[in-house]
N, C-alpha and C. Protein backbone atom coordinates (compact mmCIF):
# COMPACT_ATOMS: atom_id res chain seq x y z
N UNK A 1 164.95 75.43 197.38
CA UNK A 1 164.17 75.21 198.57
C UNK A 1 164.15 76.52 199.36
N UNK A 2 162.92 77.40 198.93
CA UNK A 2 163.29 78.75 199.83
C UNK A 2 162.29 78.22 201.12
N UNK A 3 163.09 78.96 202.06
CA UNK A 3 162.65 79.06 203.69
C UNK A 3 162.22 79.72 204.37
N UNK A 4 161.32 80.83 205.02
CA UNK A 4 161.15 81.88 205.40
C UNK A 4 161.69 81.82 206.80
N UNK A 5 162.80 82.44 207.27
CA UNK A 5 163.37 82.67 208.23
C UNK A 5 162.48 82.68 209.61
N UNK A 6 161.05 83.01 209.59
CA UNK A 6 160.11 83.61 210.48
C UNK A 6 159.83 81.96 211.28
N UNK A 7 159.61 81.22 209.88
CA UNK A 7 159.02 79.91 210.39
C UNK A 7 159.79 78.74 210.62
N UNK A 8 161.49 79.18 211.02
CA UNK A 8 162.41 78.50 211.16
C UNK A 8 162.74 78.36 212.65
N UNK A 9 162.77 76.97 213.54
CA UNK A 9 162.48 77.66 214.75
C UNK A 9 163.84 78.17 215.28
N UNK A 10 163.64 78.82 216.26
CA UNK A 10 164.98 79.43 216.92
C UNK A 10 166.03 78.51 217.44
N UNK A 11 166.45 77.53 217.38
CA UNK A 11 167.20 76.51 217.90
C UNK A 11 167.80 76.20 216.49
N UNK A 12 167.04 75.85 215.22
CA UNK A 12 167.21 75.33 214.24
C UNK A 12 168.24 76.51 213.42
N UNK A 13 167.42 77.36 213.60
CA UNK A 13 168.37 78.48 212.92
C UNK A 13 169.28 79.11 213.40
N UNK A 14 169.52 78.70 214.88
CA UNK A 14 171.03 79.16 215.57
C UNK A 14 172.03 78.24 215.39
N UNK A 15 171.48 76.81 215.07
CA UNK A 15 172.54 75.61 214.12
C UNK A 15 172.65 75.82 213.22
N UNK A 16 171.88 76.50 212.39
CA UNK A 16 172.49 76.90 210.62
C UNK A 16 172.86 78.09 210.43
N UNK A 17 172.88 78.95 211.06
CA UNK A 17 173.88 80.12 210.99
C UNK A 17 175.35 79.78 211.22
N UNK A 18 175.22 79.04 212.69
CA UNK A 18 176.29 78.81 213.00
C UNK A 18 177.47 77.90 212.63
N UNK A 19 176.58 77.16 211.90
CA UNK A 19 177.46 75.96 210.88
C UNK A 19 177.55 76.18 209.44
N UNK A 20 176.84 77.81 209.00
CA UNK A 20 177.68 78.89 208.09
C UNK A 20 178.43 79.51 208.53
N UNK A 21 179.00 79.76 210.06
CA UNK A 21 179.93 81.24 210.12
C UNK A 21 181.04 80.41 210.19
N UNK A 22 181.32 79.65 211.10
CA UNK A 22 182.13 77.88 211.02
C UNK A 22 182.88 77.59 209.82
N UNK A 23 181.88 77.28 208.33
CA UNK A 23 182.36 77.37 207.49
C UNK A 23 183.03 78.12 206.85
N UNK A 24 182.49 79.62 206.81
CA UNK A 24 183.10 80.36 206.54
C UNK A 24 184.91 81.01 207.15
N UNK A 25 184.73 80.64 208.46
CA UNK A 25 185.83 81.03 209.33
C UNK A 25 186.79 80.03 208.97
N UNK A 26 186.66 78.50 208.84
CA UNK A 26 187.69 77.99 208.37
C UNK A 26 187.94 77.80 207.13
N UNK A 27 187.89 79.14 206.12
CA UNK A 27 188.72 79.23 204.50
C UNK A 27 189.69 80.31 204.89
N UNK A 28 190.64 80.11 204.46
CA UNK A 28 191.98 80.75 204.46
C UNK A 28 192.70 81.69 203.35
N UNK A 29 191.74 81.57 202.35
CA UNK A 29 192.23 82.87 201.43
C UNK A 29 191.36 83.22 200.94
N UNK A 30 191.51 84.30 200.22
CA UNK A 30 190.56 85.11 199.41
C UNK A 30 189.94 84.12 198.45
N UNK A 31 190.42 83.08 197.67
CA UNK A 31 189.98 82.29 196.66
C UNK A 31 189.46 81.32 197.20
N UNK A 32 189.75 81.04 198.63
CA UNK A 32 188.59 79.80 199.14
C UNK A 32 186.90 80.29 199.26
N UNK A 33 187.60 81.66 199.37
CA UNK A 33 186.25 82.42 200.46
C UNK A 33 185.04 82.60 198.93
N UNK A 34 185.77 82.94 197.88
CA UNK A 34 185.35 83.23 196.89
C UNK A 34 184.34 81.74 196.08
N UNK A 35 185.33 80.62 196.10
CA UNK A 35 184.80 79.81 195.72
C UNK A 35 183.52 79.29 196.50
N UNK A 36 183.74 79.14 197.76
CA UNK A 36 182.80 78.84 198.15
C UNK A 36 181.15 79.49 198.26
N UNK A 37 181.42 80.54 198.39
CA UNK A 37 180.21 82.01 198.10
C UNK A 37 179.82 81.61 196.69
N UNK A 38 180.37 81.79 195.95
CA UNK A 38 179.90 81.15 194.57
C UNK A 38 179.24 79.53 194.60
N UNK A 39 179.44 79.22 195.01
CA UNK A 39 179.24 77.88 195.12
C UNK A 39 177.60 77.41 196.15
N UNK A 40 177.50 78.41 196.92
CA UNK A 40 176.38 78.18 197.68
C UNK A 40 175.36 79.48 198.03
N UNK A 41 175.88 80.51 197.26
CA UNK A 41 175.02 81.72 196.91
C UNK A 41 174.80 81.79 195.29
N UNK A 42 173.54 82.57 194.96
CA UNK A 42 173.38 82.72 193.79
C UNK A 42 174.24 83.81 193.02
N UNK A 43 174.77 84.32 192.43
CA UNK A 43 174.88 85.73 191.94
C UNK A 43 174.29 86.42 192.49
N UNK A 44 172.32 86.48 191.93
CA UNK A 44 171.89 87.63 192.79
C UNK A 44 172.26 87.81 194.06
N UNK A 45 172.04 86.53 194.67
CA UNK A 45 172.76 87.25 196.57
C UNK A 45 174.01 87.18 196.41
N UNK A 46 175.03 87.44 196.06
CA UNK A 46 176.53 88.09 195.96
C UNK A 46 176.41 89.05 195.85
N UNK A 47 175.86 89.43 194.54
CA UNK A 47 175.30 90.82 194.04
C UNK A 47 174.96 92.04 195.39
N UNK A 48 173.99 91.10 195.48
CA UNK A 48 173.33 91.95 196.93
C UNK A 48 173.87 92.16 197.96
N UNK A 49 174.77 91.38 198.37
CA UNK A 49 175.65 91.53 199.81
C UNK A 49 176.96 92.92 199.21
N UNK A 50 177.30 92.34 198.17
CA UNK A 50 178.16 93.47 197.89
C UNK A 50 177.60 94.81 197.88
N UNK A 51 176.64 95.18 197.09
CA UNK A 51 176.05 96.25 197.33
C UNK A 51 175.57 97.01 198.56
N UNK A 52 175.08 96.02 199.31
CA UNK A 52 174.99 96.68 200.61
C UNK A 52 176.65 96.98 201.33
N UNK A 53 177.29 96.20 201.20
CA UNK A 53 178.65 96.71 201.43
C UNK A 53 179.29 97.75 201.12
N UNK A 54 178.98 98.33 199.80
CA UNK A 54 178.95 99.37 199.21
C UNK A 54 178.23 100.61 199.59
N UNK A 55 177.21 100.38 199.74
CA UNK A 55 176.24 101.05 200.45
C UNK A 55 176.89 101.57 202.01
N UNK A 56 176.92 100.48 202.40
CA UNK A 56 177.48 100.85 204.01
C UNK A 56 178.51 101.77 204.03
N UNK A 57 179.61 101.39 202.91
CA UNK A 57 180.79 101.98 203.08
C UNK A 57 180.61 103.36 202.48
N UNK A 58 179.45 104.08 201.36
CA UNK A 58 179.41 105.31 201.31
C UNK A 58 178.75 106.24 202.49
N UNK A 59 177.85 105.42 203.15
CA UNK A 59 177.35 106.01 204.42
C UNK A 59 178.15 106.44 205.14
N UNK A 60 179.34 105.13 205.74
CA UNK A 60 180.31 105.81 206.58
C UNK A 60 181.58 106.80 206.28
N UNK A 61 181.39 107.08 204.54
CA UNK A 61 182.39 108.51 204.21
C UNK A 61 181.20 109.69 204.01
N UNK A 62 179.73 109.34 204.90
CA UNK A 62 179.33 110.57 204.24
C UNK A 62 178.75 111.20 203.32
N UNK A 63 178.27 109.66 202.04
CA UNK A 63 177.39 110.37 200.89
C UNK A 63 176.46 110.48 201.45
N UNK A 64 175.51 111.81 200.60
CA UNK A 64 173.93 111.89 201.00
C UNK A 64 173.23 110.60 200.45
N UNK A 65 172.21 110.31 201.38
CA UNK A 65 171.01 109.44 200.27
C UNK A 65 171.00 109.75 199.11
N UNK A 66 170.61 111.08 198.47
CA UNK A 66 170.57 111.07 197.02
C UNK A 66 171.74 111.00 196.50
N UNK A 67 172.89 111.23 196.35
CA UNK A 67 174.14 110.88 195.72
C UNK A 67 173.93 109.07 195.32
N UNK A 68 173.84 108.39 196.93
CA UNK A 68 173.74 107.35 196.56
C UNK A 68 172.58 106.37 195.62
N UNK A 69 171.58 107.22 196.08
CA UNK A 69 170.33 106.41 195.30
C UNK A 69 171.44 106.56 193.59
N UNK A 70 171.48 107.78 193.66
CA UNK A 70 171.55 108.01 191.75
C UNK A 70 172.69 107.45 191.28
N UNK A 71 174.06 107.43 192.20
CA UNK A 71 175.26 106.73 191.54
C UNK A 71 174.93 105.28 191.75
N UNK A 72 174.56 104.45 192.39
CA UNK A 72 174.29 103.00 192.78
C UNK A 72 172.82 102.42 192.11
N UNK A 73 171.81 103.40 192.20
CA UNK A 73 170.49 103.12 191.56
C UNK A 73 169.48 102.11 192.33
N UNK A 74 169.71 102.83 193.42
CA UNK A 74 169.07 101.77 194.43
C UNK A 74 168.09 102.50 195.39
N UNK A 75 167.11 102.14 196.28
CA UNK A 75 165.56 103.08 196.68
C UNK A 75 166.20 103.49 198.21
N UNK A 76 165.42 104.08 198.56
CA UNK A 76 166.05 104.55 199.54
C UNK A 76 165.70 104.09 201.01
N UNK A 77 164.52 102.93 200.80
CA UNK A 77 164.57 101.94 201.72
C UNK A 77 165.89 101.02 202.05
N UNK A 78 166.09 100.52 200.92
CA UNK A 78 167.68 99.72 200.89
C UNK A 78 168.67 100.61 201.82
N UNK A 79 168.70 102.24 201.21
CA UNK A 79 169.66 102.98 201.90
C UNK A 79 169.38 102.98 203.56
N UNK A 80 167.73 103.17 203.47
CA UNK A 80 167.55 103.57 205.58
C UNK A 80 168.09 102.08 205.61
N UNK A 81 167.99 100.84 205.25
CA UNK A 81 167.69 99.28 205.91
C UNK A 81 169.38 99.37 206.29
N UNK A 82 170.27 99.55 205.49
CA UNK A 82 171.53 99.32 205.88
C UNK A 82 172.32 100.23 206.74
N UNK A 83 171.42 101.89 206.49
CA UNK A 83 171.60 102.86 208.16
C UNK A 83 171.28 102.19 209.04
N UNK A 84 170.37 101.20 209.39
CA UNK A 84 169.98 101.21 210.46
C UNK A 84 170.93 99.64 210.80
N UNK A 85 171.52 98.73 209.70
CA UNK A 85 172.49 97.98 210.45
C UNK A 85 173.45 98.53 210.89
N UNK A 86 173.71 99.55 209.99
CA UNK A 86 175.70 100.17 210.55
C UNK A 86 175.18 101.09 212.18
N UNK A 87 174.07 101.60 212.55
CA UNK A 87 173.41 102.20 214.16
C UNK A 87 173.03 101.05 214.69
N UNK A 88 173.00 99.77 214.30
CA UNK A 88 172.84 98.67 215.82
C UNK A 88 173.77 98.43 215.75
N UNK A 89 174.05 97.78 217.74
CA UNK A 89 175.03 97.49 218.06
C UNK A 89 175.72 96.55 217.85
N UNK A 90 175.44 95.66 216.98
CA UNK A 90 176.26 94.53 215.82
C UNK A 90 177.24 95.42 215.04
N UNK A 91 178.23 95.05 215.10
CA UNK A 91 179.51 96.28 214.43
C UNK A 91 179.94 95.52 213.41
N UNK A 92 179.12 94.42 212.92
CA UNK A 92 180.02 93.67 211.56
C UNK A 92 180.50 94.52 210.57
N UNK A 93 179.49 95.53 210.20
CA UNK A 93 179.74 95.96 208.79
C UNK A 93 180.71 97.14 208.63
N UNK A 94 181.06 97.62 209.95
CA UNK A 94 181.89 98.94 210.43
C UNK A 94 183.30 98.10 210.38
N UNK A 95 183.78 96.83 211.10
CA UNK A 95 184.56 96.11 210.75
C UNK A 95 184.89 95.36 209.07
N UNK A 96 184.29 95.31 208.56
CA UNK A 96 184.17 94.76 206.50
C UNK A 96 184.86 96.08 206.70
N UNK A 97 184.26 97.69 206.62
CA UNK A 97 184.39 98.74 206.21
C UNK A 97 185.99 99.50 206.36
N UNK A 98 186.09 99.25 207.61
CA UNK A 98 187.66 99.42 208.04
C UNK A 98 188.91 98.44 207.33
N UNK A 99 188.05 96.95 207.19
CA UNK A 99 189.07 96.40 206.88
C UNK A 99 189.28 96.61 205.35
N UNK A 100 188.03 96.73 204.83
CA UNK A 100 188.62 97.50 203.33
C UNK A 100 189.40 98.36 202.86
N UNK A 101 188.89 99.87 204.28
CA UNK A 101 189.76 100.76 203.80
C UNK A 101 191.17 100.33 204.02
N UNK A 102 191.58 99.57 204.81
CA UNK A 102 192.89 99.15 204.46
C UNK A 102 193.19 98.78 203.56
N UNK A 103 192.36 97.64 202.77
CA UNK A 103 192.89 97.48 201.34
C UNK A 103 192.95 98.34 200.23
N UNK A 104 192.28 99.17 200.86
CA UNK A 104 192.38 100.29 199.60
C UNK A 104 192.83 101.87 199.96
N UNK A 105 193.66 101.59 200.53
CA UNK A 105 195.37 102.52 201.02
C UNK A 105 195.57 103.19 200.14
N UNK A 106 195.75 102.69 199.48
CA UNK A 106 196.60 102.81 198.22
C UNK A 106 195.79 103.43 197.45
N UNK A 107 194.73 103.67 197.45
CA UNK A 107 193.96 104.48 196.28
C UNK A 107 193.70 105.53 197.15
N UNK A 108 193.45 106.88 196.47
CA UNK A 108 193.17 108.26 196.91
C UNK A 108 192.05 108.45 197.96
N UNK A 109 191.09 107.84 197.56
CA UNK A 109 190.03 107.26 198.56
C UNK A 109 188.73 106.77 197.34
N UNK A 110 187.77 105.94 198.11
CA UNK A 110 186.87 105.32 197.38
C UNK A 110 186.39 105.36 196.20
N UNK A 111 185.88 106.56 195.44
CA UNK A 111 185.22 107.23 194.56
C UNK A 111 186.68 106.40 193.80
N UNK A 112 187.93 106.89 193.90
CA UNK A 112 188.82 106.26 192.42
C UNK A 112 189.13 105.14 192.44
N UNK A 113 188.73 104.53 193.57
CA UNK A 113 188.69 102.72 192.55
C UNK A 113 187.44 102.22 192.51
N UNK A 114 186.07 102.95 192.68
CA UNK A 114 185.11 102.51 192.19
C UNK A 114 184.23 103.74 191.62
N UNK A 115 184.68 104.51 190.60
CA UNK A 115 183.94 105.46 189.55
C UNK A 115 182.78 104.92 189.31
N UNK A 116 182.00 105.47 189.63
CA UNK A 116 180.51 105.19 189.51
C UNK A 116 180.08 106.11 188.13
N UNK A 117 181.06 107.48 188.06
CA UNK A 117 180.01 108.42 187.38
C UNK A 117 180.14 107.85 186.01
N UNK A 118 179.21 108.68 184.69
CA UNK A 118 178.97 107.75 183.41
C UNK A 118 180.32 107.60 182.96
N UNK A 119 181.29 108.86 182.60
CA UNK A 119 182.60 108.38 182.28
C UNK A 119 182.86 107.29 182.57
N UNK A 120 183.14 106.87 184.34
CA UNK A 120 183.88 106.25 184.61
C UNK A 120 183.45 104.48 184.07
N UNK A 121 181.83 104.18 184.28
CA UNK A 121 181.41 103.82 183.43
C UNK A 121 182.11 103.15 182.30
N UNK A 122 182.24 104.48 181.15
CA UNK A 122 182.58 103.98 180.07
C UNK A 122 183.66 103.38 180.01
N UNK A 123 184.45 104.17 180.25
CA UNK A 123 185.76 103.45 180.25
C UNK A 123 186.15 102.12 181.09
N UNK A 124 185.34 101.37 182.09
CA UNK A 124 185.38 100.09 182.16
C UNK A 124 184.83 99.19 180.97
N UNK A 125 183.87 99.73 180.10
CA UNK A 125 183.16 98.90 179.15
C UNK A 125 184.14 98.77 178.18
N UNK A 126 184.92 99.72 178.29
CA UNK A 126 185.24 99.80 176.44
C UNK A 126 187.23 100.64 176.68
N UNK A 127 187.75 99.57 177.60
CA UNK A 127 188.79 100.13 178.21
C UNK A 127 190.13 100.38 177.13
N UNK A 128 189.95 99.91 176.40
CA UNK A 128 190.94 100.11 174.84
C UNK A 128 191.07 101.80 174.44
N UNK A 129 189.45 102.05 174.00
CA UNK A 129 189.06 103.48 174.04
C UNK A 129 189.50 104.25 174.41
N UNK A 130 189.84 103.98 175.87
CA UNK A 130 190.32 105.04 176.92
C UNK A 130 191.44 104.74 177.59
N UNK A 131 192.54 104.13 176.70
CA UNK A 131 194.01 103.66 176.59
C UNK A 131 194.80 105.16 177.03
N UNK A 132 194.52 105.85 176.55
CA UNK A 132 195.26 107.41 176.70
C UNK A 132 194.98 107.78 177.67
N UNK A 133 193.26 107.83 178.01
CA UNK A 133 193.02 108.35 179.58
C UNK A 133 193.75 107.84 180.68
N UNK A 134 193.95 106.51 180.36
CA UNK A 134 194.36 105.70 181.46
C UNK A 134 196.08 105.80 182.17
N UNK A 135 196.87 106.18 180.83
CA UNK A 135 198.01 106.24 180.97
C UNK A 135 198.29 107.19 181.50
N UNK A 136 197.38 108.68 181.17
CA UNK A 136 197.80 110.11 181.84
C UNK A 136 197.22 109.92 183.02
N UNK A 137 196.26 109.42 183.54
CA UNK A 137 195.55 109.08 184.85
C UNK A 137 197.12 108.55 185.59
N UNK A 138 197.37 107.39 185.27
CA UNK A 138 198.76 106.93 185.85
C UNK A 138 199.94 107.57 185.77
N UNK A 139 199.97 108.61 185.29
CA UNK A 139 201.42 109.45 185.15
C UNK A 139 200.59 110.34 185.89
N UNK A 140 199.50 111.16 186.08
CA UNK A 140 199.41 112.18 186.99
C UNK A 140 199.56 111.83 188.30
N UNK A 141 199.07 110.73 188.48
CA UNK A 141 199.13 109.74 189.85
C UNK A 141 200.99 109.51 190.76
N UNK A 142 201.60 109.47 189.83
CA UNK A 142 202.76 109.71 190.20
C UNK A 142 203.80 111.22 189.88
């Protein structure tokens, strides 16, 4: 049942946002939050929210547009559409962004727990292959 947001009236759609954020606010772990997103999004829109998340979060370390178009493969409308959420004054995605980098402390910074380039690539496909890389990766690391 698709909806076009335009022709939804404003009353109606400040009850169904709000009785998604509701929902969302009362799951309590990562695996509720998960199940349920799965459960009432498609893939493609998972897909898509993550990416723009992604997106956001190379903006705010600083990649150029073209870095990102070519490592992510995405137009560069997508790239201005999500500049221009992280410059309004809605700070959701600056908050996702921070709270990630906390989760990911622990890695050197972004680029090494999400290798975009073809190597890195490969060696998620075919991670047996690159059994050796992986081990000297983890001994240089320490």
């Amino acid at each position: 049942m698709k909806v076009k947001s335009r022709n939804v009236e404003k009353k109606d759609k400040a009850e169904y946002l709000d009785i998604l954020y509701t929902a969302v606010g009362s799951l309590n772990s990562r695996q509720e939050i998960k199940d349920f997103l799965r459960d009432v999004l498609t893939e493609s829109e998972r897909i898509m929210i993550g990416r723009r998340i992604m997106i956001a979060r190379r903006l705010l370390d600083g990649q150029l547009y073209d870095q990102i178009m070519k490592e992510m493969k995405v137009g560069p409308d997508t790239i201005m559409r999500v500049h221009r959420w992280l410059e309004d004054e809605n700070k959701g995605y600056e908050k996702v962004i921070t709270s990630l980098k906390k989760q990911f402390s622990n890695h050197k910074n972004f680029k090494d727990y999400y290798d975009s380039s073809p190597l890195g690539n490969l060696r998620r496909r075919y991670p047996v292959h690159h059994l050796l890389f992986h081990i000297f990766q983890d001994l240089k690391k320490k």
